[in-house]
PDB file of N, CA and C in Angstrom:
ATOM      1  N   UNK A   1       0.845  -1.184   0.000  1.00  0.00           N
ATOM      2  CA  UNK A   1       0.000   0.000   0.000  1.00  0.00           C
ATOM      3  C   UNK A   1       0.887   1.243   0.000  1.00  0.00           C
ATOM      4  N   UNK A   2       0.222   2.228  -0.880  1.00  0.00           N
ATOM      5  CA  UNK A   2       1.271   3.535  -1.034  1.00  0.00           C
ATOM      6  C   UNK A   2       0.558   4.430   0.252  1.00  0.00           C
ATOM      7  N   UNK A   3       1.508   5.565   0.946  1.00  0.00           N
ATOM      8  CA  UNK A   3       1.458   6.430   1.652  1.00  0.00           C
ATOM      9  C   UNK A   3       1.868   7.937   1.321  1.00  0.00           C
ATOM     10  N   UNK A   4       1.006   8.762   1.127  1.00  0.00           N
ATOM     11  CA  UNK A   4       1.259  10.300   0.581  1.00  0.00           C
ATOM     12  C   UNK A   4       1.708  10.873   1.469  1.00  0.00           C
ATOM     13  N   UNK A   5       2.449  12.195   1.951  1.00  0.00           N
ATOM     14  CA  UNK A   5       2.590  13.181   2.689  1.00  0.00           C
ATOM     15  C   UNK A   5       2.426  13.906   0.788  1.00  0.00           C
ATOM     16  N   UNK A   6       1.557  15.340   1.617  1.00  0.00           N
ATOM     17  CA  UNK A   6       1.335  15.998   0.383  1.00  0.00           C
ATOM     18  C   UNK A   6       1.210  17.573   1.432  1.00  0.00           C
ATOM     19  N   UNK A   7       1.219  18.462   0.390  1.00  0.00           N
ATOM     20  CA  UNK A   7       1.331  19.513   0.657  1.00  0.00           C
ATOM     21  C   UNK A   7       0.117  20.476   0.029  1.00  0.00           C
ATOM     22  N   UNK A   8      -0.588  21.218   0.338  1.00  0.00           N
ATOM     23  CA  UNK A   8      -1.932  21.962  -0.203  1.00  0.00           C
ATOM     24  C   UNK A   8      -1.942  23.674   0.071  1.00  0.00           C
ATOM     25  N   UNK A   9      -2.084  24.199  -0.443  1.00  0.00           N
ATOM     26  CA  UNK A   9      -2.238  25.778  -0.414  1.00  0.00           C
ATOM     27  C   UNK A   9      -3.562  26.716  -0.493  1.00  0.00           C
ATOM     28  N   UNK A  10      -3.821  27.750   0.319  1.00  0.00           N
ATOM     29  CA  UNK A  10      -5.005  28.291  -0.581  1.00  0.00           C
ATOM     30  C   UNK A  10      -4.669  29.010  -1.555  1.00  0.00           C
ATOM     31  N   UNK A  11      -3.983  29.881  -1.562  1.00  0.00           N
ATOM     32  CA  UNK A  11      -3.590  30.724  -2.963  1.00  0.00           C
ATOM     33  C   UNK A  11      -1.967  30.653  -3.442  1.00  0.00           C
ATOM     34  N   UNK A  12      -1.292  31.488  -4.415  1.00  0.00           N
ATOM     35  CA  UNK A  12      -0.027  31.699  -4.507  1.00  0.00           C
ATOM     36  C   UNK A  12       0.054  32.507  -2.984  1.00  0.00           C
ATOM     37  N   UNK A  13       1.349  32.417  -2.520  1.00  0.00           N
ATOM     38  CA  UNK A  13       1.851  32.669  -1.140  1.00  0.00           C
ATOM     39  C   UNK A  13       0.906  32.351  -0.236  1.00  0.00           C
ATOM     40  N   UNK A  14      -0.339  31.700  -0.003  1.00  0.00           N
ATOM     41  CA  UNK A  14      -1.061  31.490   0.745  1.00  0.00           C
ATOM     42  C   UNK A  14      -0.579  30.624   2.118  1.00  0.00           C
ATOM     43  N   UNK A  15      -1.622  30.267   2.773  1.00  0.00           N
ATOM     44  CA  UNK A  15      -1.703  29.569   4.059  1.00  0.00           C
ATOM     45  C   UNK A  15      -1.717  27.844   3.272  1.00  0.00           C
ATOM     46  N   UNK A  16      -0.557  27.067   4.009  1.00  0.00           N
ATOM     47  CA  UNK A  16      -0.291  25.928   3.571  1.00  0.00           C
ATOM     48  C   UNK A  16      -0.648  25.200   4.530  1.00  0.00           C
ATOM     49  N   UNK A  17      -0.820  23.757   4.365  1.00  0.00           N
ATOM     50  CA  UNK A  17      -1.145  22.696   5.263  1.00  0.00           C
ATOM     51  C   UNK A  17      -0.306  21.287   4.526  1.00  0.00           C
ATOM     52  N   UNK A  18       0.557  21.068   5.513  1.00  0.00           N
ATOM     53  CA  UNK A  18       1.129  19.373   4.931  1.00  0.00           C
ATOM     54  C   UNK A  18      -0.021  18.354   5.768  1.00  0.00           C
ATOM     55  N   UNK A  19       0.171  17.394   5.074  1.00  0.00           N
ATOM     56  CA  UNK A  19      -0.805  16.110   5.559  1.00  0.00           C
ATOM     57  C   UNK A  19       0.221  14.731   5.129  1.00  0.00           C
ATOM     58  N   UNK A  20      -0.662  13.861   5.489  1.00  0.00           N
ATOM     59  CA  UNK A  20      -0.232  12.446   5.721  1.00  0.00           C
ATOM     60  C   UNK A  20      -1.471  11.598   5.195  1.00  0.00           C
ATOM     61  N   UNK A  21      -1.487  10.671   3.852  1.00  0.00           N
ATOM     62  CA  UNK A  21      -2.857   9.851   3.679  1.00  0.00           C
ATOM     63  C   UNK A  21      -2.401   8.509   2.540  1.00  0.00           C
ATOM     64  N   UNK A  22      -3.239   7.542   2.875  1.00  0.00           N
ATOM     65  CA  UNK A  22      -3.045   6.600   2.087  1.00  0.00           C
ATOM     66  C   UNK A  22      -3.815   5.960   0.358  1.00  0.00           C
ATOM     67  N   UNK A  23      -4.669   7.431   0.771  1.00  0.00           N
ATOM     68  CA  UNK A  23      -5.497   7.298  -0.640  1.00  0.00           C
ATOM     69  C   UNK A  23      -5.757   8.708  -1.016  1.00  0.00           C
ATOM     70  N   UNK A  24      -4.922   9.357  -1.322  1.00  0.00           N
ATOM     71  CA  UNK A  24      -4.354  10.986  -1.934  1.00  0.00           C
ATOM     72  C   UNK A  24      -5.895  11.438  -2.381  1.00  0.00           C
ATOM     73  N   UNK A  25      -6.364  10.927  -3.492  1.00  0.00           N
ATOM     74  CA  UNK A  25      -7.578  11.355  -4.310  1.00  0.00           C
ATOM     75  C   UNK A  25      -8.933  11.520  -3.169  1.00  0.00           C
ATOM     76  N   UNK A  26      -9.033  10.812  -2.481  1.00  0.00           N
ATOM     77  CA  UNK A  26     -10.423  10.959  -1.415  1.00  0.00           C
ATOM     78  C   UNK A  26      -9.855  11.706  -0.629  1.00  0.00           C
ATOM     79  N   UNK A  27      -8.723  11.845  -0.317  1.00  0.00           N
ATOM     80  CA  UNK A  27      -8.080  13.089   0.885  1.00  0.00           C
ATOM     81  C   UNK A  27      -8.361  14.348   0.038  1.00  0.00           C
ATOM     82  N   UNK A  28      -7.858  14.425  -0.916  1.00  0.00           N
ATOM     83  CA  UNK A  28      -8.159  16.003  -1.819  1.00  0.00           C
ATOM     84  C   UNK A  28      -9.382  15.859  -1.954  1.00  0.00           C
ATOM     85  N   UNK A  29     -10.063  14.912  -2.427  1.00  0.00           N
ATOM     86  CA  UNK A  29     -11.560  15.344  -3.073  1.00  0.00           C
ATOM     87  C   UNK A  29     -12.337  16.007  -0.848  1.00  0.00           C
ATOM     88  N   UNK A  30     -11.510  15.688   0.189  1.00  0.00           N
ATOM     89  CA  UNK A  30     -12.258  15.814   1.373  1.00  0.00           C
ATOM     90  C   UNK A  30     -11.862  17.689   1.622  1.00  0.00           C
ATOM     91  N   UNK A  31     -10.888  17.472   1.159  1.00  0.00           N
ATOM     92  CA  UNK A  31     -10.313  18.569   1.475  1.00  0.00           C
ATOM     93  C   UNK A  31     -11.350  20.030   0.505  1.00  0.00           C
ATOM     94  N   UNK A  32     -11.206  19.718  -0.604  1.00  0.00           N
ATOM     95  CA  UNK A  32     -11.914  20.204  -1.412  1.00  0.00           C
ATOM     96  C   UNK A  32     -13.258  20.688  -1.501  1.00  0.00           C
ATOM     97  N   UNK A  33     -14.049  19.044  -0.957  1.00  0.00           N
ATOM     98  CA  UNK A  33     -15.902  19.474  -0.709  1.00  0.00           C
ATOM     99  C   UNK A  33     -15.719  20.289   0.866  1.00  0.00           C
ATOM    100  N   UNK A  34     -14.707  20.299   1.561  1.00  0.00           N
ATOM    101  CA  UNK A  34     -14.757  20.729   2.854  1.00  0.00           C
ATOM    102  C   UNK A  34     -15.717  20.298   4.044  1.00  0.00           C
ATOM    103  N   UNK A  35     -16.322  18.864   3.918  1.00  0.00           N
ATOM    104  CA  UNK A  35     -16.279  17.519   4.694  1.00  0.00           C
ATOM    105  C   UNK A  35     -16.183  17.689   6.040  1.00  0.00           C
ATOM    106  N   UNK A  36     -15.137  18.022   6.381  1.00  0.00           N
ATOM    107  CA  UNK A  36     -15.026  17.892   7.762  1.00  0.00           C
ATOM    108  C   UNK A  36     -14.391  19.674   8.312  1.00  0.00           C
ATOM    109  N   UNK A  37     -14.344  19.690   9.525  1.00  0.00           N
ATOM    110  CA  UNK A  37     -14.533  21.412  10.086  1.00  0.00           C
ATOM    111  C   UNK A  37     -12.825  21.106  10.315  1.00  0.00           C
ATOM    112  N   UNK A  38     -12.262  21.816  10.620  1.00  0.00           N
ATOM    113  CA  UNK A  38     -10.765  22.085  10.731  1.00  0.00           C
ATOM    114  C   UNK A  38      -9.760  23.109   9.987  1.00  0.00           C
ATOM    115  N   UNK A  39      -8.716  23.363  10.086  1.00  0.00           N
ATOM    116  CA  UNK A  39      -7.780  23.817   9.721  1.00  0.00           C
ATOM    117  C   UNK A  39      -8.247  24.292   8.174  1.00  0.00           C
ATOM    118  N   UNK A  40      -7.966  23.009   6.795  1.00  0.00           N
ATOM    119  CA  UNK A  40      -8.208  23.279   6.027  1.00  0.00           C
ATOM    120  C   UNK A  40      -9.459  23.900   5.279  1.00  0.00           C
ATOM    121  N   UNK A  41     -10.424  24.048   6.537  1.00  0.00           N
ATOM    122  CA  UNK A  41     -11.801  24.010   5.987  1.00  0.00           C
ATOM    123  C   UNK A  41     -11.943  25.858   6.314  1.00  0.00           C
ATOM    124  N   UNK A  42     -11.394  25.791   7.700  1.00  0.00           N
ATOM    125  CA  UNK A  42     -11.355  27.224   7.975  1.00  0.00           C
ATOM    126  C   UNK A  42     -10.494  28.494   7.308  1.00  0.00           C
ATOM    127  N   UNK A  43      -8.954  27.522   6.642  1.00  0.00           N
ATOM    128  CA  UNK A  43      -8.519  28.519   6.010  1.00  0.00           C
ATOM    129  C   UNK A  43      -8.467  28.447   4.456  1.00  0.00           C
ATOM    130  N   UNK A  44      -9.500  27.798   3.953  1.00  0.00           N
ATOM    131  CA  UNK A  44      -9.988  27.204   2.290  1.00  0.00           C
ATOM    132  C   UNK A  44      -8.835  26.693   2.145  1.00  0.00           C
ATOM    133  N   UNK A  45      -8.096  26.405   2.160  1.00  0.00           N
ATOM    134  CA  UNK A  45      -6.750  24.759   2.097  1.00  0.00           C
ATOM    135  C   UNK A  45      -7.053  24.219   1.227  1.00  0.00           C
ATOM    136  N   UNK A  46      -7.142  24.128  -0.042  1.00  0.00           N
ATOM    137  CA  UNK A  46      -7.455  23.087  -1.206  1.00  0.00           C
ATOM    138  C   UNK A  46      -6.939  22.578  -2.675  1.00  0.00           C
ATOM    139  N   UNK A  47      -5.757  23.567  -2.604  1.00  0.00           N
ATOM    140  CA  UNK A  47      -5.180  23.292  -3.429  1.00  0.00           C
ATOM    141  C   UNK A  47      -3.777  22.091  -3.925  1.00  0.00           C
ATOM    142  N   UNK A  48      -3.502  21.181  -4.436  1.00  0.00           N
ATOM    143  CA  UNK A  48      -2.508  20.246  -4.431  1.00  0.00           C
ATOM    144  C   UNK A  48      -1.376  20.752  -4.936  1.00  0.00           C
ATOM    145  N   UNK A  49      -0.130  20.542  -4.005  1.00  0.00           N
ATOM    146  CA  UNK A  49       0.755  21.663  -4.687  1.00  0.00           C
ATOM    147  C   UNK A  49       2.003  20.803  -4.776  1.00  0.00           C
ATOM    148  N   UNK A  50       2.180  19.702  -4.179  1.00  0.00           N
ATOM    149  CA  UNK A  50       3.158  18.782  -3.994  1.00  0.00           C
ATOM    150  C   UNK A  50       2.538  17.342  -3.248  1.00  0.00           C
ATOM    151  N   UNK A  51       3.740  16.414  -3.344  1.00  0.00           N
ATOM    152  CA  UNK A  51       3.179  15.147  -2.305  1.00  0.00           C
ATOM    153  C   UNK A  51       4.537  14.182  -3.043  1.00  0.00           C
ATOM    154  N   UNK A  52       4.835  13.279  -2.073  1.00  0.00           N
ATOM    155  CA  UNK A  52       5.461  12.554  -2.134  1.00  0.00           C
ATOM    156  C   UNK A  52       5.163  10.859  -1.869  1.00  0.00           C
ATOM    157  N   UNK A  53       5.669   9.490  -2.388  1.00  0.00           N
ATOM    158  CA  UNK A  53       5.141   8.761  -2.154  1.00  0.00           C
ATOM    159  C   UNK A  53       5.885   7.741  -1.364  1.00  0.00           C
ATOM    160  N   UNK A  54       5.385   7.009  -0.025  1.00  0.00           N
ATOM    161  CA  UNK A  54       6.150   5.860   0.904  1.00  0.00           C
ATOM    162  C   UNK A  54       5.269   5.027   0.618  1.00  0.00           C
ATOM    163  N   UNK A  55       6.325   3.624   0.830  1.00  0.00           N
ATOM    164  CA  UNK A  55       5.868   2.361   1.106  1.00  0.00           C
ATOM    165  C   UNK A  55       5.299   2.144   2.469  1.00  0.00           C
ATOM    166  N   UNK A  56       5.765   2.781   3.421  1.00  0.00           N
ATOM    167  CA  UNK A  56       5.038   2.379   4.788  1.00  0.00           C
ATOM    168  C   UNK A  56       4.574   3.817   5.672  1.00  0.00           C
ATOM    169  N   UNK A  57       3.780   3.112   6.675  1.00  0.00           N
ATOM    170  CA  UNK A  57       3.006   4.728   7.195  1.00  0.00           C
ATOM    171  C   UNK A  57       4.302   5.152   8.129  1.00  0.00           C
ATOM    172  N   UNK A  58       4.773   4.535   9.241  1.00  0.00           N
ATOM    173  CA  UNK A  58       5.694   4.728   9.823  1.00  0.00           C
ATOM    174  C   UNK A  58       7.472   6.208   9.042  1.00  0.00           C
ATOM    175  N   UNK A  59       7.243   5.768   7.364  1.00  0.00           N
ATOM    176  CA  UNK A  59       7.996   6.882   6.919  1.00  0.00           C
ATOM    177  C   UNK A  59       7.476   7.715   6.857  1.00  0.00           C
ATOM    178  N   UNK A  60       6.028   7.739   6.236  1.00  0.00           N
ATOM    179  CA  UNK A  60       5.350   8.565   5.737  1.00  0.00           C
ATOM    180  C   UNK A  60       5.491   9.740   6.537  1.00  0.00           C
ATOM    181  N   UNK A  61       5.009   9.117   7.911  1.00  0.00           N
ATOM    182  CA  UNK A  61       4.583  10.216   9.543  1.00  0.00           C
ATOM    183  C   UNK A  61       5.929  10.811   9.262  1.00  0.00           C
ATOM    184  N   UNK A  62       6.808  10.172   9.853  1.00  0.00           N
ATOM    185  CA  UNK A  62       8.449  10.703   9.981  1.00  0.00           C
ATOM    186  C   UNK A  62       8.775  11.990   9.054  1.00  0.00           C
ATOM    187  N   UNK A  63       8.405  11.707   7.638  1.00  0.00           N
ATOM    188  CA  UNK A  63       8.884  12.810   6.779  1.00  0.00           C
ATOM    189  C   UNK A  63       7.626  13.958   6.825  1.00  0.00           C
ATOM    190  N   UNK A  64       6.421  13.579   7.122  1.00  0.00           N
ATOM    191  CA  UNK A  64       5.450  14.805   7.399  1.00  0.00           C
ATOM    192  C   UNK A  64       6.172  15.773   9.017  1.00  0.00           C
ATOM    193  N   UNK A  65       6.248  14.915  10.208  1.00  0.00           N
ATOM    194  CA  UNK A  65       6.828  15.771  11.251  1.00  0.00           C
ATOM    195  C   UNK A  65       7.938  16.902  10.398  1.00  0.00           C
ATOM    196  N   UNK A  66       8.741  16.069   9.737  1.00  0.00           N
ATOM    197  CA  UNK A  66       9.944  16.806   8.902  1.00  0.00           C
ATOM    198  C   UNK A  66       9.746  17.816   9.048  1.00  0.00           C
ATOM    199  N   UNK A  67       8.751  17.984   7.451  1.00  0.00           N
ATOM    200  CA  UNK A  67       8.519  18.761   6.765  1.00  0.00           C
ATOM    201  C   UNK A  67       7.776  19.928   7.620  1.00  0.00           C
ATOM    202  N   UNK A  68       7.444  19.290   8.875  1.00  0.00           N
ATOM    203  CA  UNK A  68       6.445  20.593   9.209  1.00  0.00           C
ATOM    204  C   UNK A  68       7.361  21.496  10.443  1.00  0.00           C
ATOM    205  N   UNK A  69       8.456  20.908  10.533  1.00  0.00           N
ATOM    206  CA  UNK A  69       9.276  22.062  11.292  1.00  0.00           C
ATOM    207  C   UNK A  69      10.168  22.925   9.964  1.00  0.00           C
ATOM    208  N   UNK A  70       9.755  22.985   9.141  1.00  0.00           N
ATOM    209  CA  UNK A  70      10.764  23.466   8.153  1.00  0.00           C
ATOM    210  C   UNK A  70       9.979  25.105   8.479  1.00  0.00           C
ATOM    211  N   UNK A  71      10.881  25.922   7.849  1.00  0.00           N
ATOM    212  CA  UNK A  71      10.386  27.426   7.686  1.00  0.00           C
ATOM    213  C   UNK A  71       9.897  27.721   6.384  1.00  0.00           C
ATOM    214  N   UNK A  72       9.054  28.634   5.859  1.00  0.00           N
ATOM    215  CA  UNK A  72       8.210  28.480   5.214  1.00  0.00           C
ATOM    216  C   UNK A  72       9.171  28.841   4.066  1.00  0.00           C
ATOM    217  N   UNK A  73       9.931  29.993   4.329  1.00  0.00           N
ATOM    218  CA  UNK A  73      11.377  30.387   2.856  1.00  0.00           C
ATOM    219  C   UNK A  73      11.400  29.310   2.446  1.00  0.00           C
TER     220      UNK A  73
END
């Protein structure tokens, strides 16, 4: 089974959100209809702007923590 960490935007320079999912397309299409109340829903988060692909969830997590201490430069 494949594992995404992906990355989503609302606009150019916008407010970003990384994530972690194992079926990319129903995660965007959730993200998108705005489904559930949170983060992405509150700051329109919907755009696909990157993502990367693991064999196991255990990397997946690891490289999302990564990515989310990085600075935004």
């Amino acid at each position: 089974m494949a594992y995404y960490v992906y990355l989503l935007a609302s606009k150019k320079y916008g407010t970003l959100y990384i994530g972690v999912t194992n079926d990319i397309i129903r995660r965007i299409h959730e993200h998108k209809s705005k489904v559930a109340a949170g983060f992405s829903k509150r700051y329109c988060v919907d755009r696909l702007v990157w993502f990367e692909i693991y064999d196991d969830p255990v990397t997946a997590i690891t490289r999302e923590k990564e990515l989310k201490k990085w600075r935004r430069e």
